[in-house]
N, C-alpha and C. Protein backbone atom coordinates (compact mmCIF):
# COMPACT_ATOMS: atom_id res chain seq x y z
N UNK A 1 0.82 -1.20 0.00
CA UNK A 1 0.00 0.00 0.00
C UNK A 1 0.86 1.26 0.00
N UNK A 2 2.08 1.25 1.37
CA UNK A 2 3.01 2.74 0.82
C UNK A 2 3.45 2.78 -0.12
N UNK A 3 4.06 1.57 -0.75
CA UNK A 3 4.38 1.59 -2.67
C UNK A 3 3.79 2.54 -3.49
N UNK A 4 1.80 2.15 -3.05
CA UNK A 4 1.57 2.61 -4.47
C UNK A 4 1.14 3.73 -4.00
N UNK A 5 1.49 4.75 -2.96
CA UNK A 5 1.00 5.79 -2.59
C UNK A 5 2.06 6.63 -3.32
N UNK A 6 3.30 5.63 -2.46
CA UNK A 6 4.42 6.75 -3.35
C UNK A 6 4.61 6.82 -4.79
N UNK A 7 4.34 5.74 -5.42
CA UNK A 7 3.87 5.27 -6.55
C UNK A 7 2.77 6.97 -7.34
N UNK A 8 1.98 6.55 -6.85
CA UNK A 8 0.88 8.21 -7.22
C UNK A 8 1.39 9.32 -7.04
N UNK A 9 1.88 9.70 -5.89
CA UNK A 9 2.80 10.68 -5.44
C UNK A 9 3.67 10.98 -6.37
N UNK A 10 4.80 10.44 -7.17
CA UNK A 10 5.46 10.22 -7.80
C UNK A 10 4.80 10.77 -9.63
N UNK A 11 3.81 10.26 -9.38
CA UNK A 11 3.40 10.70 -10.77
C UNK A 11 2.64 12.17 -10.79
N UNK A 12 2.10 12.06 -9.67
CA UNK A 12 1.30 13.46 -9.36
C UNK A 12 2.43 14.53 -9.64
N UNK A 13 3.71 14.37 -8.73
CA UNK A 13 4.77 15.37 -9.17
C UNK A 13 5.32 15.64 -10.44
N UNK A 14 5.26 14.97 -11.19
CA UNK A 14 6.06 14.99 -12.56
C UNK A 14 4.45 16.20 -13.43
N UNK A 15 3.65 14.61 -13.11
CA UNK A 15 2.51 15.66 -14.04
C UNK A 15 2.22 17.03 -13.66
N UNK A 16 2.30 17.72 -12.38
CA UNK A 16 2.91 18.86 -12.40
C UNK A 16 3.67 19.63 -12.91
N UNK A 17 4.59 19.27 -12.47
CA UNK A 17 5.72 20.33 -13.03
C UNK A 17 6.02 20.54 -14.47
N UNK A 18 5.56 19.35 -15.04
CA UNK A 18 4.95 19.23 -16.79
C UNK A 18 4.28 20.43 -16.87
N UNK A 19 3.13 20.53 -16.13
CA UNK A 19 2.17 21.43 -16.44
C UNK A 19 2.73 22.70 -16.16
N UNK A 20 3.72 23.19 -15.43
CA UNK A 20 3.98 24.08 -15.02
C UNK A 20 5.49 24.40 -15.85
N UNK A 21 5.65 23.70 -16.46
CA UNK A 21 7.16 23.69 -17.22
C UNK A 21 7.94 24.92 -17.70
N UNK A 22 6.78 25.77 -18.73
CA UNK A 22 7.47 26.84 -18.74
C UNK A 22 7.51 28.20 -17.61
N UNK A 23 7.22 27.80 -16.68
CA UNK A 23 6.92 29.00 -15.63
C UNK A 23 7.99 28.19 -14.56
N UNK A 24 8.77 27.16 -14.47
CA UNK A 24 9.29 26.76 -13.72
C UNK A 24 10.92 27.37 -13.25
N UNK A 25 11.66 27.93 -14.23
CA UNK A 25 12.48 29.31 -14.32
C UNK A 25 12.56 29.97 -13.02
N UNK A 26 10.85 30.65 -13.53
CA UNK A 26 10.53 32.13 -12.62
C UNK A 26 10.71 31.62 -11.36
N UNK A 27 9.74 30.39 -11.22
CA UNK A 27 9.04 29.72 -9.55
C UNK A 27 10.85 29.50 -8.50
N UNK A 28 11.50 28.70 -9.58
CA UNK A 28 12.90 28.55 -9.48
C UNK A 28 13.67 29.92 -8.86
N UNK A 29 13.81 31.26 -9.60
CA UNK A 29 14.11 32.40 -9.05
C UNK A 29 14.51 32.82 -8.14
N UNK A 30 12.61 32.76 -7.87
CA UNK A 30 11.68 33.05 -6.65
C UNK A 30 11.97 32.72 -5.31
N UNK A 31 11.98 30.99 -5.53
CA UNK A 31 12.24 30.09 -4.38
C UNK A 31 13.41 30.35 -3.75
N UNK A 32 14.74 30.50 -4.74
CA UNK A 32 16.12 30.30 -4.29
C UNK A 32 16.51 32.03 -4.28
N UNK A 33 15.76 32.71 -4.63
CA UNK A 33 16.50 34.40 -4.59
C UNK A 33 17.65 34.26 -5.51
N UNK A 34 17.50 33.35 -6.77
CA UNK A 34 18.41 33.63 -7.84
C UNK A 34 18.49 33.60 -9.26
N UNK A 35 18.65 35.09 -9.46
CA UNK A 35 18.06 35.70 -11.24
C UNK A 35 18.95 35.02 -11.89
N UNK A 36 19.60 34.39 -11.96
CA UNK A 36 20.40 33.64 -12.57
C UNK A 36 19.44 32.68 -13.82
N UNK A 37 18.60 31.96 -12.57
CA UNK A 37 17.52 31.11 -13.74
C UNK A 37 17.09 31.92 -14.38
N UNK A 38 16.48 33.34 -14.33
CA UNK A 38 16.06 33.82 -15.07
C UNK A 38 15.97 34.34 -16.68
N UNK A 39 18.21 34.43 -15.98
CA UNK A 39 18.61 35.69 -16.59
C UNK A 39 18.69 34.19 -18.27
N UNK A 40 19.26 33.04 -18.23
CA UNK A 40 19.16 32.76 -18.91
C UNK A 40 18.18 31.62 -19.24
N UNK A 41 16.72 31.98 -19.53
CA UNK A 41 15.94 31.28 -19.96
C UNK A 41 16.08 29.96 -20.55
N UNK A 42 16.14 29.80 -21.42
CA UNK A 42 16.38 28.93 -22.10
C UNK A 42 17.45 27.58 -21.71
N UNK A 43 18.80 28.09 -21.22
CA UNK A 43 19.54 27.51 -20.53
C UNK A 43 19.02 26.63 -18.99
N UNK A 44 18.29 27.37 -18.28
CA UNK A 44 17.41 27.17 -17.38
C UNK A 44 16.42 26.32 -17.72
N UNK A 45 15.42 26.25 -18.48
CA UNK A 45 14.89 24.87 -18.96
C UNK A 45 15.12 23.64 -19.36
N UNK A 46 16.82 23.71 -20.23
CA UNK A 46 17.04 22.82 -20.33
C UNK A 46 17.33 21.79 -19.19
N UNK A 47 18.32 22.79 -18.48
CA UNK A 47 18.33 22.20 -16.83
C UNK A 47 17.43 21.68 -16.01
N UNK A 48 16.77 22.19 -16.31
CA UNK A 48 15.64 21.80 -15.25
C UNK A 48 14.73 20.00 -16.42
N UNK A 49 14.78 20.26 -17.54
CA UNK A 49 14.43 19.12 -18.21
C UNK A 49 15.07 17.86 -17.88
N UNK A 50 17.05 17.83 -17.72
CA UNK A 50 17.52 17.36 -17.44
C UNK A 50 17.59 16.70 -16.11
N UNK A 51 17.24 17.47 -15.14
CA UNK A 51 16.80 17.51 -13.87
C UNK A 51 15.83 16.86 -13.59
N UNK A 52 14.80 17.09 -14.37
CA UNK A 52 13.01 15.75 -14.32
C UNK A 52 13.90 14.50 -14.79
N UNK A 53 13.97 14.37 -16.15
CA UNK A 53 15.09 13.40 -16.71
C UNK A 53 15.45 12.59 -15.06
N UNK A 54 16.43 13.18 -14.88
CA UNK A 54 16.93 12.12 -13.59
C UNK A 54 15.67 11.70 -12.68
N UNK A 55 15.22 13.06 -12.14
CA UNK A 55 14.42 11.98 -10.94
C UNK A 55 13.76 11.46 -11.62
N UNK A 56 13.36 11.34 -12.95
CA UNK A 56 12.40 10.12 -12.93
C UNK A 56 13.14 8.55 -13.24
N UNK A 57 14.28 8.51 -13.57
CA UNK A 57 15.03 7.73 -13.40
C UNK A 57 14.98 6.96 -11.30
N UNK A 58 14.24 7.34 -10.39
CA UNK A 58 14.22 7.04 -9.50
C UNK A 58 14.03 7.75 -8.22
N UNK A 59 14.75 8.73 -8.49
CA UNK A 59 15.18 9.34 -7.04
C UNK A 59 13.77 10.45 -6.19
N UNK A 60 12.97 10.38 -7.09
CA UNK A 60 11.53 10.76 -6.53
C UNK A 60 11.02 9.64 -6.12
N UNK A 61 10.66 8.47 -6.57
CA UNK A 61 10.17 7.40 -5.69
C UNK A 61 10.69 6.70 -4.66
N UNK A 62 12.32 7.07 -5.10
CA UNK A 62 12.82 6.94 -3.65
C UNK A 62 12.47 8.10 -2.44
N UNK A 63 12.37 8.82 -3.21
CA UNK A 63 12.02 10.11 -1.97
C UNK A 63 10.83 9.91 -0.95
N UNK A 64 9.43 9.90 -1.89
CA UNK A 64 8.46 9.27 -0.99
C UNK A 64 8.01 7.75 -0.79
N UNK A 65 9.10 6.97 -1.00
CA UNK A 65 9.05 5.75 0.01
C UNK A 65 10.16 5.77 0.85
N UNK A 66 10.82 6.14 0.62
CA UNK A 66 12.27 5.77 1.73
C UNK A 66 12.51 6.84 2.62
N UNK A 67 12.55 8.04 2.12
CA UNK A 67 12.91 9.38 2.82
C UNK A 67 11.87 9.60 3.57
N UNK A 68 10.52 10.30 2.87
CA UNK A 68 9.89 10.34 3.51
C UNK A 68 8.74 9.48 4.31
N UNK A 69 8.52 8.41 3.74
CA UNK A 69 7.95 7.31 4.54
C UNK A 69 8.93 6.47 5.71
N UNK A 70 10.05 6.51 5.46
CA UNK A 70 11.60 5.53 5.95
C UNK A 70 10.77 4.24 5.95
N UNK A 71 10.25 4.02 4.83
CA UNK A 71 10.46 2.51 5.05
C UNK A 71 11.19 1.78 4.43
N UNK A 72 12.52 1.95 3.79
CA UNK A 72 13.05 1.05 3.56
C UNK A 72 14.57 0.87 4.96
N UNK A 73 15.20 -0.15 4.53
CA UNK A 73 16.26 -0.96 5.90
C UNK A 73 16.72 0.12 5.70
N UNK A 74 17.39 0.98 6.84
CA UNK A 74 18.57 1.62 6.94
C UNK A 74 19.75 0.71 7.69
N UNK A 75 20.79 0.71 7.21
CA UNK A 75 22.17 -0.24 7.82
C UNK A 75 22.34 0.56 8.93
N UNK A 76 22.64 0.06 9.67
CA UNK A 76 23.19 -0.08 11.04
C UNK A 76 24.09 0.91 11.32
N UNK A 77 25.22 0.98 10.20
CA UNK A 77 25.64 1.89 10.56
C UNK A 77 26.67 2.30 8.79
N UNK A 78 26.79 3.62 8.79
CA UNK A 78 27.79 3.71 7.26
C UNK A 78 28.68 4.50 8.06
N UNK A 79 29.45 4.89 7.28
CA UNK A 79 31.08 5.16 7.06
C UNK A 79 31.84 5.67 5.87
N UNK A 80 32.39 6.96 5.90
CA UNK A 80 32.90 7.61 5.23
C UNK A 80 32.35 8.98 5.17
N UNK A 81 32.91 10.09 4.32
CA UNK A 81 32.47 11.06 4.49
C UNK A 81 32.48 11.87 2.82
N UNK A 82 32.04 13.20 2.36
CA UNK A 82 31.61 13.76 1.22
C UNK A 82 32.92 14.11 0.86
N UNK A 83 33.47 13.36 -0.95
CA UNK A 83 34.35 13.73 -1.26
C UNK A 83 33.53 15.02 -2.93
N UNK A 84 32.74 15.48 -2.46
CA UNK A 84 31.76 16.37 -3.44
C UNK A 84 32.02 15.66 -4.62
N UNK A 85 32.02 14.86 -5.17
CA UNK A 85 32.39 14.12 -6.67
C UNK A 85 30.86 14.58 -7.49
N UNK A 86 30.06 14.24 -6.93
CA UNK A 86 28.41 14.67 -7.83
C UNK A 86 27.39 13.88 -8.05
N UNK A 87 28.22 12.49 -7.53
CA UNK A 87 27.43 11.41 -8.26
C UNK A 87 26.17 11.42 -7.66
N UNK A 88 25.72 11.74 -5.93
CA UNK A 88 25.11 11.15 -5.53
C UNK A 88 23.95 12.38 -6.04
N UNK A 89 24.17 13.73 -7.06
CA UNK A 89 23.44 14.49 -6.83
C UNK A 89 22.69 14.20 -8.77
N UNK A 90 22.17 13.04 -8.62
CA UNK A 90 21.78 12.41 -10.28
C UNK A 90 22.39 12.00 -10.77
N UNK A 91 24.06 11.86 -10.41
CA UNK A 91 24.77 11.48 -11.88
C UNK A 91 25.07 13.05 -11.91
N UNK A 92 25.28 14.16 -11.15
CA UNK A 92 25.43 15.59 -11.99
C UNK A 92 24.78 15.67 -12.30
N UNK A 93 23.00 15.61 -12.93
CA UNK A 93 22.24 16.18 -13.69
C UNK A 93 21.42 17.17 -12.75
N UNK A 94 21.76 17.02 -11.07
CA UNK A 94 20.66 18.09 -10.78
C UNK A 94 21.68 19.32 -11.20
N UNK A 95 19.99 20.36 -11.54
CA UNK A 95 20.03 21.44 -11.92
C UNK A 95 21.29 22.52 -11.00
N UNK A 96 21.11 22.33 -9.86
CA UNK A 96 21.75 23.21 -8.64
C UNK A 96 22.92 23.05 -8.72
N UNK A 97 23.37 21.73 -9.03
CA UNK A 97 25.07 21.72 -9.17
C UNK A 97 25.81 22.38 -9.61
N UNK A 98 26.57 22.50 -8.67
CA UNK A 98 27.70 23.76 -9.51
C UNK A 98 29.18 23.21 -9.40
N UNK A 99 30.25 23.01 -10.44
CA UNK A 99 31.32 22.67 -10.21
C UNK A 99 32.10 23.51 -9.44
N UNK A 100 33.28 23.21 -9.26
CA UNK A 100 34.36 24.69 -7.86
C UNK A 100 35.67 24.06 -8.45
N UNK A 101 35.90 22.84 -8.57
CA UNK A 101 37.59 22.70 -8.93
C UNK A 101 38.14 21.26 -9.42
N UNK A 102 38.93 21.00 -9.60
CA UNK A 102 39.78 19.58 -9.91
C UNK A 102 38.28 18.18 -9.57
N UNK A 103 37.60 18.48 -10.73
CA UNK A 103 36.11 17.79 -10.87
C UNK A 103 35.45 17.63 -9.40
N UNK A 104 35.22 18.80 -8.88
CA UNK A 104 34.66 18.56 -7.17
C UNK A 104 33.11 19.89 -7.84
N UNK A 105 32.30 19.21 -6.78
CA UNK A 105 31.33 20.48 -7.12
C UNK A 105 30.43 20.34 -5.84
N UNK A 106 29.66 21.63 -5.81
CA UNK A 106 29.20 21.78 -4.69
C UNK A 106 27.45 21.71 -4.63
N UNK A 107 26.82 22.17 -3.97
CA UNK A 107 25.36 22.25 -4.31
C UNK A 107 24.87 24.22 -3.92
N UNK A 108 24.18 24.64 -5.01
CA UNK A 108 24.01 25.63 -5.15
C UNK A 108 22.66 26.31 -4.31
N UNK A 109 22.69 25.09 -3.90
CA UNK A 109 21.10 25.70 -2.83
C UNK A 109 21.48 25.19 -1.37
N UNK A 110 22.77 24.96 -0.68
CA UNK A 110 23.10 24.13 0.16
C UNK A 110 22.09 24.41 1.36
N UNK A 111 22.52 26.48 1.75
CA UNK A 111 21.98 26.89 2.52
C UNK A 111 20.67 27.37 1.85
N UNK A 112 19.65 26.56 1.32
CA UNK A 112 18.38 27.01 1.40
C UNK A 112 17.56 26.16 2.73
N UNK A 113 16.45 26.80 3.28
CA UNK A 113 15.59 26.13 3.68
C UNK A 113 15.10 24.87 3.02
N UNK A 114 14.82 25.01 1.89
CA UNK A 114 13.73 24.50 1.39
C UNK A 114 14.31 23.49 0.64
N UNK A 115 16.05 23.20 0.74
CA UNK A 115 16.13 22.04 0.32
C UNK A 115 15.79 20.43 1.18
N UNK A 116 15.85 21.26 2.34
CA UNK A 116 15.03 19.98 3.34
C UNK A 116 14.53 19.04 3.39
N UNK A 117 13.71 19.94 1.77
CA UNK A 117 12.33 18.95 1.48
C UNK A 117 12.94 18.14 0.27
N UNK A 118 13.98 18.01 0.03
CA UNK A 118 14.37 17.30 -0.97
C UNK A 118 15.66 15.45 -0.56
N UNK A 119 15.75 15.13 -1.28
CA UNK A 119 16.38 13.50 -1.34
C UNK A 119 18.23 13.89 -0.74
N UNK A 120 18.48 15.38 -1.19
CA UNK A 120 19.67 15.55 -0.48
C UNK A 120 20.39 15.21 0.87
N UNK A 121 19.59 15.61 1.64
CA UNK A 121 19.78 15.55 3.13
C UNK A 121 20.06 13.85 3.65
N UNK A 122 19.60 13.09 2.60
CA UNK A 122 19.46 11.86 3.00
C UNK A 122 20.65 10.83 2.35
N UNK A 123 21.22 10.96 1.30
CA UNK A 123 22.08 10.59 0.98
C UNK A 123 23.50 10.18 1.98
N UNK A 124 23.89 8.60 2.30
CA UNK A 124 23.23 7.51 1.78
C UNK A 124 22.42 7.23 2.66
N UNK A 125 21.18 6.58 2.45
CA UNK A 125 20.13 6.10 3.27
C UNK A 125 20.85 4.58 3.67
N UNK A 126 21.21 4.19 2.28
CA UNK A 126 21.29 2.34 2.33
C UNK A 126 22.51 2.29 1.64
N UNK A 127 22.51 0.63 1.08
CA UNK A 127 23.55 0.42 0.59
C UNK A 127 22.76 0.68 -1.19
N UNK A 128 21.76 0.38 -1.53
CA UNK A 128 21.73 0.86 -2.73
C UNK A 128 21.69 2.30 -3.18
N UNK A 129 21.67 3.46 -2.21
CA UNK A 129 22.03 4.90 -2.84
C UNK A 129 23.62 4.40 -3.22
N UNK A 130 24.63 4.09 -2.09
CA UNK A 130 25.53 4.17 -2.52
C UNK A 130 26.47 3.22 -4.51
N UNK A 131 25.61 2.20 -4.18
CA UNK A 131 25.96 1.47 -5.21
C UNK A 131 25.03 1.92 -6.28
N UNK A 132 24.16 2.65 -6.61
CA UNK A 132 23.51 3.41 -7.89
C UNK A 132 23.99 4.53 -8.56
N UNK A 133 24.80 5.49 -7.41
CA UNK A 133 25.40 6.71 -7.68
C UNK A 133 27.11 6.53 -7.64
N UNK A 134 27.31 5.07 -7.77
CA UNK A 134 28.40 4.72 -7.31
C UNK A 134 29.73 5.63 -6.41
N UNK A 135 29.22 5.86 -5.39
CA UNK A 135 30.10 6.80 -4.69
C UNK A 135 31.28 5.74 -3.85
N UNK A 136 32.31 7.16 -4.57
CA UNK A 136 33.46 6.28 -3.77
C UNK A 136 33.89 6.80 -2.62
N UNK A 137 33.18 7.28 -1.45
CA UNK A 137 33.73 7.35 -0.51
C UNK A 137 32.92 7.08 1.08
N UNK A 138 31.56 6.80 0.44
CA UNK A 138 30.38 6.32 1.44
C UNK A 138 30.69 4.45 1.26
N UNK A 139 30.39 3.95 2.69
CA UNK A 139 29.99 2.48 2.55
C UNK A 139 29.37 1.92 3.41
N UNK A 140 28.71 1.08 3.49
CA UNK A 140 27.86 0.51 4.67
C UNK A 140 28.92 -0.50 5.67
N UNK A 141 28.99 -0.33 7.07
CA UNK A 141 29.88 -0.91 7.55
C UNK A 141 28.88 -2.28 8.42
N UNK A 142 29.31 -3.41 8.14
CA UNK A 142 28.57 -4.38 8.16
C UNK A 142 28.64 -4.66 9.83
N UNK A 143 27.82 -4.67 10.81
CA UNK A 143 27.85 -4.98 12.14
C UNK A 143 27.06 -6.47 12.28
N UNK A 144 28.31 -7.07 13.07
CA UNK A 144 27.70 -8.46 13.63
C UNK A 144 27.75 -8.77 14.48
N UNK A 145 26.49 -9.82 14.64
CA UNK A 145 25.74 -9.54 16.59
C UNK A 145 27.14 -10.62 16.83
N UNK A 146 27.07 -10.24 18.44
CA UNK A 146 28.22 -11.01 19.10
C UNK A 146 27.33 -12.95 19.28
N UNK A 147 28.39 -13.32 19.05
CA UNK A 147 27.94 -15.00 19.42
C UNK A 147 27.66 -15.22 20.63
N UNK A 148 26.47 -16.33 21.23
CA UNK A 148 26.29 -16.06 22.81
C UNK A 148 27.52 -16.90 23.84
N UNK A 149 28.71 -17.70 22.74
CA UNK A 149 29.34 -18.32 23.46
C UNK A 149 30.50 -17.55 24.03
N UNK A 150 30.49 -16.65 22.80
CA UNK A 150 31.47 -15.54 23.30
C UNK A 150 31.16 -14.65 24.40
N UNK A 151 29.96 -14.19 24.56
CA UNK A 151 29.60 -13.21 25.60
C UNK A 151 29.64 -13.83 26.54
N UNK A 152 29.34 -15.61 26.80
CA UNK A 152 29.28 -16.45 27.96
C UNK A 152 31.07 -15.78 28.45
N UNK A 153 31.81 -16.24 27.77
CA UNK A 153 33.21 -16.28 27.87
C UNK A 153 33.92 -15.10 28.25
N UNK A 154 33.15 -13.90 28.20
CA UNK A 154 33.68 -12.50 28.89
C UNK A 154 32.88 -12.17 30.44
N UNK A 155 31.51 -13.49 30.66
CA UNK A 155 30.94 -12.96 31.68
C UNK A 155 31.79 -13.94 32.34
C-alpha cells in the first residue's frame, strides 16, 4: 500500500511540473532568490528538463518511500564522508550543481531552507544509494551480533 502511494505521489509530481514547465524558471528564481535562472531562460529549462530526466530515473520514488515514509532498511551503521564528486546528486544532472575545482562540485542551494524537502539531506540512506550513484567514498559498515558463546566467555 506505501508503494503505491508513493507510486501516485510520484506521478502526481512529474505531471505537475509538466504542467507548469514553462513557468518553472521564474518559480525557481523566486524560491532560491536567484536571477540567474532567469537571466538565462532557455539555458534554465534545459536544466531543469535534465533535472526531471533524472528523478524520474528514481530518485523521486525513492524520496516518498524511503525518505519520507523511511520505510526502507537503513544499515546499522555507514562510514565515510563527502568527497563532493556529484554522483550522488543524479549522476550531476541536478540542476543546482555547480562545479568549484579539480572535478569537485558543490550544491548551489546548500543553505536554502527548502532544500530539506528534498532526497539531499538523505544521501546515503542504504547500501543501494551508494551502489547506484556509485560513490566512492560512502559504505555501509557491516555490524555483527556477538555470538552467545562468546559473551558467555567474557561474563
Amino acid at each position: 500500500m506505501k508503494r503505491l502511494i508513493a507510486s501516485t505521489l510520484t506521478h502526481v509530481l512529474f505531471l505537475s511540473l509538466l504542467l507548469f514547465f514553462p513557468l518553472l524558471p521564474l518559480l525557481v528564481a523566486l524560491a532560491f532568490w536567484r536571477i540567474r535562472f532567469l537571466l538565462d531562460y532557455p539555458k534554465t529549462l534545459m536544466s531543469i528538463w535534465r533535472h526531471l530526466q533524472a528523478m524520474r530515473e528514481g530518485p523521486a520514488l525513492h524520496y516518498f518511500s524511503d525518505v519520507m515514509g523511511r520505510i526502507s532498511q537503513v544499515p546499522q551503521a555507514m562510514g565515510g564522508s563527502c568527497v563532493q564528486c556529484g554522483n550522488c546528486c543524479m549522476n550531476k544532472r541536478c540542476m543546482f550543481l555547480q562545479p568549484i575545482e579539480d572535478s569537485r562540485f558543490q550544491c548551489g542551494i546548500y543553505h536554502s531552507p527548502l532544500r530539506r524537502f528534498s532526497n539531499c539531506g538523505s544521501f546515503p540512506l542504504n547500501a543501494y544509494d551508494i551502489e547506484r550513484y556509485e560513490c566512492p567514498s560512502y559504505f555501509v559498515i557491516q555490524v555483527l551480533p556477538a555470538a552467545p558463546e562468546s559473551v558467555a566467555k567474557v561474563l
